[in-house]
N, C-alpha and C. Protein backbone atom coordinates (compact mmCIF):
# COMPACT_ATOMS: atom_id res chain seq x y z
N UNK A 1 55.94 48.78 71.20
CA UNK A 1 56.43 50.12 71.29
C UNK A 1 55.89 50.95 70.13
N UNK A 2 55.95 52.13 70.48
CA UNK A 2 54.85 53.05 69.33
C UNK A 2 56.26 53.96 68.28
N UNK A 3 56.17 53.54 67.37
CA UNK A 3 56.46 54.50 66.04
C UNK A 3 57.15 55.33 65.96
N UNK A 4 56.33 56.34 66.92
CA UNK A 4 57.10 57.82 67.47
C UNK A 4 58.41 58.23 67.62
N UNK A 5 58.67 58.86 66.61
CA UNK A 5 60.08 59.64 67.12
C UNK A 5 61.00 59.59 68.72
N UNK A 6 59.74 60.68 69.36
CA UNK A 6 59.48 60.62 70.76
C UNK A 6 57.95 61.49 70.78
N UNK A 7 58.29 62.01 72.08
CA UNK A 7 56.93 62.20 72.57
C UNK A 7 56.18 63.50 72.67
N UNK A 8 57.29 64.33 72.51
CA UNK A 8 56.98 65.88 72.75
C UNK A 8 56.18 66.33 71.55
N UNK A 9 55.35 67.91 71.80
CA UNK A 9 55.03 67.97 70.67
C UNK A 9 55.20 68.91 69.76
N UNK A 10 56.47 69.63 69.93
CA UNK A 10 57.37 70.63 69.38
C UNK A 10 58.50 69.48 68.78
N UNK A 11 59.26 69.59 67.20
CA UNK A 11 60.06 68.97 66.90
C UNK A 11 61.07 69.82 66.43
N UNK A 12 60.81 71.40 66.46
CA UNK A 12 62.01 72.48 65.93
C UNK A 12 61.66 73.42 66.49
N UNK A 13 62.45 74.43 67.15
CA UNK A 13 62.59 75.62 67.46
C UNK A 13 63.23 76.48 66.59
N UNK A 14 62.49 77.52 66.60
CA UNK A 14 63.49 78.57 65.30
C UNK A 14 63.06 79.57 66.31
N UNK A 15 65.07 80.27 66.24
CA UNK A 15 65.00 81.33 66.98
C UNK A 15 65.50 82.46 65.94
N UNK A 16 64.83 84.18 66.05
CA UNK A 16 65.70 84.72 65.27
C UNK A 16 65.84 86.16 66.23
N UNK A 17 66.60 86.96 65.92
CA UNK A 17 66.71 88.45 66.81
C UNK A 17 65.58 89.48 66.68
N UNK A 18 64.78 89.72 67.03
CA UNK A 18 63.94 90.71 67.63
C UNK A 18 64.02 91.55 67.40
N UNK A 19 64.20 92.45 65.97
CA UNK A 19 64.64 93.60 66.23
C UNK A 19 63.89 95.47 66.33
N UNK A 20 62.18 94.43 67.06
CA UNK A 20 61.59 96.06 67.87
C UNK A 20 62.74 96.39 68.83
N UNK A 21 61.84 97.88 69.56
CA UNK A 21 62.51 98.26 70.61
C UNK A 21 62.07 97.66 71.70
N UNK A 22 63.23 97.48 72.73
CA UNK A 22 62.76 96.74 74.11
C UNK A 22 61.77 98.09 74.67
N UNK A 23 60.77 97.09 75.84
CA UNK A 23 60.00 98.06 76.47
C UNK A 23 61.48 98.28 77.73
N UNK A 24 62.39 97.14 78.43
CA UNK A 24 63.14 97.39 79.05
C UNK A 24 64.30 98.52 78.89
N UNK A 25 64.59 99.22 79.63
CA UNK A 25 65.70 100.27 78.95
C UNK A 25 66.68 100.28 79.18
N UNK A 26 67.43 98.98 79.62
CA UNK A 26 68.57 98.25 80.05
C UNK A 26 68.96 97.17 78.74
N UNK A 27 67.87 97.11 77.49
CA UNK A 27 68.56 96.70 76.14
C UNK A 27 68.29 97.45 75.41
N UNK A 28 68.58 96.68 73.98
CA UNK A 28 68.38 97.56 73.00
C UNK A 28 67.91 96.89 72.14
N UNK A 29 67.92 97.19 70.77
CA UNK A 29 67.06 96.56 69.67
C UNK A 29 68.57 95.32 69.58
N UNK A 30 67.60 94.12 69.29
CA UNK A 30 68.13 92.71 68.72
C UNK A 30 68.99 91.93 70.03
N UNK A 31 68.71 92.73 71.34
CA UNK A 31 69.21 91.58 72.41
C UNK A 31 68.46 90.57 72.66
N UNK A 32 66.85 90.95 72.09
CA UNK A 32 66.07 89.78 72.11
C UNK A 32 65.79 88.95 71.21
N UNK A 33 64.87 87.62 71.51
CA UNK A 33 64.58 87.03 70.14
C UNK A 33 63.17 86.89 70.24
N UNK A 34 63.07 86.08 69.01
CA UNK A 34 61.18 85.66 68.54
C UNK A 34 61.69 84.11 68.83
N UNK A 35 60.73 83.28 69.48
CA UNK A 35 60.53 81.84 69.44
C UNK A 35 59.69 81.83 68.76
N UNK A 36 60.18 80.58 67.62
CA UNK A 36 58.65 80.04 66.76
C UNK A 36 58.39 78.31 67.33
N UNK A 37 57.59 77.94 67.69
CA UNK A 37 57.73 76.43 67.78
C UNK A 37 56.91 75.73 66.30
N UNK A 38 57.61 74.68 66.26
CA UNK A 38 57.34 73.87 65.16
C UNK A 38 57.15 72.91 64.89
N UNK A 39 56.05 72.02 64.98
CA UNK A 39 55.67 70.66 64.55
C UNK A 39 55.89 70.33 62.74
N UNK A 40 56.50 69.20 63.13
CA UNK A 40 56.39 69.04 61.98
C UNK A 40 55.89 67.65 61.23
N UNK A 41 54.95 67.25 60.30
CA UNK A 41 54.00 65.81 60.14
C UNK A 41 55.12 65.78 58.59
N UNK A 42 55.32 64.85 57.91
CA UNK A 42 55.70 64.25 56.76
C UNK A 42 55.25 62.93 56.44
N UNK A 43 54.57 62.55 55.39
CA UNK A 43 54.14 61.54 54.81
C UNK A 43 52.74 61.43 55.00
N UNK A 44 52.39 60.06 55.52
CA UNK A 44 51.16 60.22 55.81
C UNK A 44 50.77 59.76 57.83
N UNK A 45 51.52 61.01 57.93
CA UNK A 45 51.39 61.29 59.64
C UNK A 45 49.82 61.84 59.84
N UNK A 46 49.56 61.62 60.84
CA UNK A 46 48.48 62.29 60.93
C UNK A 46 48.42 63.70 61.95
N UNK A 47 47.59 64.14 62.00
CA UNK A 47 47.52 65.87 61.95
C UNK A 47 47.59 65.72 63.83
N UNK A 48 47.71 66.68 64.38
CA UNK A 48 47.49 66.57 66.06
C UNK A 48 46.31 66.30 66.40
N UNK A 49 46.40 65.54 67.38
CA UNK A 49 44.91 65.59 68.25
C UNK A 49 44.40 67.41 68.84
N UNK A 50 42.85 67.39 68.96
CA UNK A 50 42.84 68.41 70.08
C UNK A 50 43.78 68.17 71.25
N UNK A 51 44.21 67.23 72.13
CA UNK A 51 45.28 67.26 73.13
C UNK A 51 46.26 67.85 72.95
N UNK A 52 47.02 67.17 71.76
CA UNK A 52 48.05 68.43 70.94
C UNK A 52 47.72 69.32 70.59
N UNK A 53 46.96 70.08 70.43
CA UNK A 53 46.93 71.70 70.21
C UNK A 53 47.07 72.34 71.76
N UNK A 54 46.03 71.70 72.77
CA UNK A 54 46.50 71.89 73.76
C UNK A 54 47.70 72.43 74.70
N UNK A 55 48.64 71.06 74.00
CA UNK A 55 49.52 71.06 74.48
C UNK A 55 50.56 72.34 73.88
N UNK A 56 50.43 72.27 72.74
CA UNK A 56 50.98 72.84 71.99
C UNK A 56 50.94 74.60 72.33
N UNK A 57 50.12 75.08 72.94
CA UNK A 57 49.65 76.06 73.09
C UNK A 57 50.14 76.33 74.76
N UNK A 58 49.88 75.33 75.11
CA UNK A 58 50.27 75.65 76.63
C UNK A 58 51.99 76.25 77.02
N UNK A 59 53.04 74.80 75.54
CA UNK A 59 54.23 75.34 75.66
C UNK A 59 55.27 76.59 74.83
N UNK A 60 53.82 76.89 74.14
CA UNK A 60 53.74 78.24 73.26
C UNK A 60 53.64 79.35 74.52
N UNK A 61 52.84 78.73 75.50
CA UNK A 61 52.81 80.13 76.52
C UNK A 61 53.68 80.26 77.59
N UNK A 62 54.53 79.04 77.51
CA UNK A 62 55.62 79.04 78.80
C UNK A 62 56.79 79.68 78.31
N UNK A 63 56.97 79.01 77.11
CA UNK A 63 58.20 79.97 76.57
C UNK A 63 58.25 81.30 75.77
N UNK A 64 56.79 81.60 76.08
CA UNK A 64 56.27 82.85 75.47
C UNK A 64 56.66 83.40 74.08
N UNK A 65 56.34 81.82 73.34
CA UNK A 65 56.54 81.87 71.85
C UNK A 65 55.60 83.20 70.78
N UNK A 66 56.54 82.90 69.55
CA UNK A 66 55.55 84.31 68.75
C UNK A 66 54.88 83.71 67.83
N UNK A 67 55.06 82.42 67.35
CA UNK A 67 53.85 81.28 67.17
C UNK A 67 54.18 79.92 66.89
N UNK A 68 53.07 79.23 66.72
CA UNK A 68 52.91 77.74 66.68
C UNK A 68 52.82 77.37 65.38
N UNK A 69 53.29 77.13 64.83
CA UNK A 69 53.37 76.53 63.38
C UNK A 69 53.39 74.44 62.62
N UNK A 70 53.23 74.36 62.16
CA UNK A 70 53.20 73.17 61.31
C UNK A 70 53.54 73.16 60.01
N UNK A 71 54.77 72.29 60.30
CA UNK A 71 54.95 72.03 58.45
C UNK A 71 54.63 70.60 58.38
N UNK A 72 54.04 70.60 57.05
CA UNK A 72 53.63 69.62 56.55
C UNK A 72 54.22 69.01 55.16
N UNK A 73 54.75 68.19 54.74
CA UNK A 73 55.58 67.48 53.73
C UNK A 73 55.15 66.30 53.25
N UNK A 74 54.78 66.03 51.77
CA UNK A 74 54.94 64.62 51.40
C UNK A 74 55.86 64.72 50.47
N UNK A 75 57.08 63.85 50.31
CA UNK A 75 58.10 63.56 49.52
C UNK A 75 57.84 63.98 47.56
N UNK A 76 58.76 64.65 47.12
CA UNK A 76 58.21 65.12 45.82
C UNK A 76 56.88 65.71 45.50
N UNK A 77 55.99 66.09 46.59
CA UNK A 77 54.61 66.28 45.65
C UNK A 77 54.48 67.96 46.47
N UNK A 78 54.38 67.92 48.03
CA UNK A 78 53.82 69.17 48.48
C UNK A 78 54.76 69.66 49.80
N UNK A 79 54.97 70.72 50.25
CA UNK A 79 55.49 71.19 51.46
C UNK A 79 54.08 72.54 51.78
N UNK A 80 54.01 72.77 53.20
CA UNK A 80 52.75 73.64 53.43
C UNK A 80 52.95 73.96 55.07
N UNK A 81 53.21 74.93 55.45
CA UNK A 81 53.22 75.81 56.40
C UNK A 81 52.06 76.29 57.18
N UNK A 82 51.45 76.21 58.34
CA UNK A 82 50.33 76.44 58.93
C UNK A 82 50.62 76.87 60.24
N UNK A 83 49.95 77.89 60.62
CA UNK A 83 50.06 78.80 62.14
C UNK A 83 48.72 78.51 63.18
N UNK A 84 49.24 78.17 64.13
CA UNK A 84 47.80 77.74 65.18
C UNK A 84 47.06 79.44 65.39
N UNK A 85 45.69 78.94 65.48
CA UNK A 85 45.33 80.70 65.45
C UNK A 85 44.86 80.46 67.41
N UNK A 86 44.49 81.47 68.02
CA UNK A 86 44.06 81.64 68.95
C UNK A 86 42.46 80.28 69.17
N UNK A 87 41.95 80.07 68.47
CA UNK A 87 40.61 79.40 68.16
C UNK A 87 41.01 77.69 68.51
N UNK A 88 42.20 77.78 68.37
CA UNK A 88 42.80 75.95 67.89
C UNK A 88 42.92 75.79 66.41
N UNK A 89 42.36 76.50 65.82
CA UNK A 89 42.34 76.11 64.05
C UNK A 89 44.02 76.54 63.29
N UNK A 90 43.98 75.70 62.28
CA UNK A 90 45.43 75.66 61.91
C UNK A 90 45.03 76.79 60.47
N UNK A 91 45.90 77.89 60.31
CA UNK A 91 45.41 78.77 59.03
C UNK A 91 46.97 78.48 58.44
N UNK A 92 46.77 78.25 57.06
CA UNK A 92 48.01 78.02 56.15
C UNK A 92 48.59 79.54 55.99
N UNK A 93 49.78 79.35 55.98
CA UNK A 93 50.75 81.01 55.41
C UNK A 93 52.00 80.32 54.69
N UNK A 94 52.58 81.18 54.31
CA UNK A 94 53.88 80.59 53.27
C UNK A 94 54.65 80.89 54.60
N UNK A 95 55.98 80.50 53.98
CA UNK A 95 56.85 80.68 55.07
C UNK A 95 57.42 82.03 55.45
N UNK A 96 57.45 83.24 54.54
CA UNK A 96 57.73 84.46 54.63
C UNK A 96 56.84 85.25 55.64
N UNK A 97 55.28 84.35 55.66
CA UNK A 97 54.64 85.12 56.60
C UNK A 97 55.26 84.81 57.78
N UNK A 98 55.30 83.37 58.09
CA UNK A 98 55.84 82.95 59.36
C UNK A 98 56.78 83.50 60.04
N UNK A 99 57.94 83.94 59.38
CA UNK A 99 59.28 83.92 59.51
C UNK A 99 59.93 85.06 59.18
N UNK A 100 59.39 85.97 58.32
CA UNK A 100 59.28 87.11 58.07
C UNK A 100 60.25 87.35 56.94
């Protein structure tokens, strides 16, 4: 049996309120939210396959996320935040960019 947590390749969702204006005019500001999805590697995990970005991207577009992110952690030494760009490539941001 393999290692793995499980199998998916989202391990956190962060939701927060939205607060543009709806294009709908049946809400208002903050009935909606932002989905961020979030992988997350610690130790010495290794990084996604191209399959996982794939994938990753595909369920970025079903739930019509506002992005794909990766945190990355090794115990006492580093924590590091990264956003999938349109390309597949992972670009580092702090978390304020992410998250606002």
């Amino acid at each position: 049996m393999n290692k793995g947590e499980w199998r998916g390749v989202v391990d956190v969702i962060a939701i927060r309120k939205d607060t543009s204006e709806p294009k709908n005019g049946k809400l208002k500001r903050g009935d909606l939210f932002e989905i961020v999805l979030v992988q997350v590697k610690g130790g010495s995990a290794r990084g996604p396959t191209a399959a996982d970005v794939l994938r990753l991207r595909e369920v970025s577009r079903y739930y019509r996320a506002k992005a794909v992110v990766q945190f990355q952690w090794q115990n006492g030494r580093r924590s590091q935040f990264s956003v999938l760009q349109r390309n597949g490539a992972w670009k580092e941001a702090t978390g304020s960019e992410v998250f606002g």
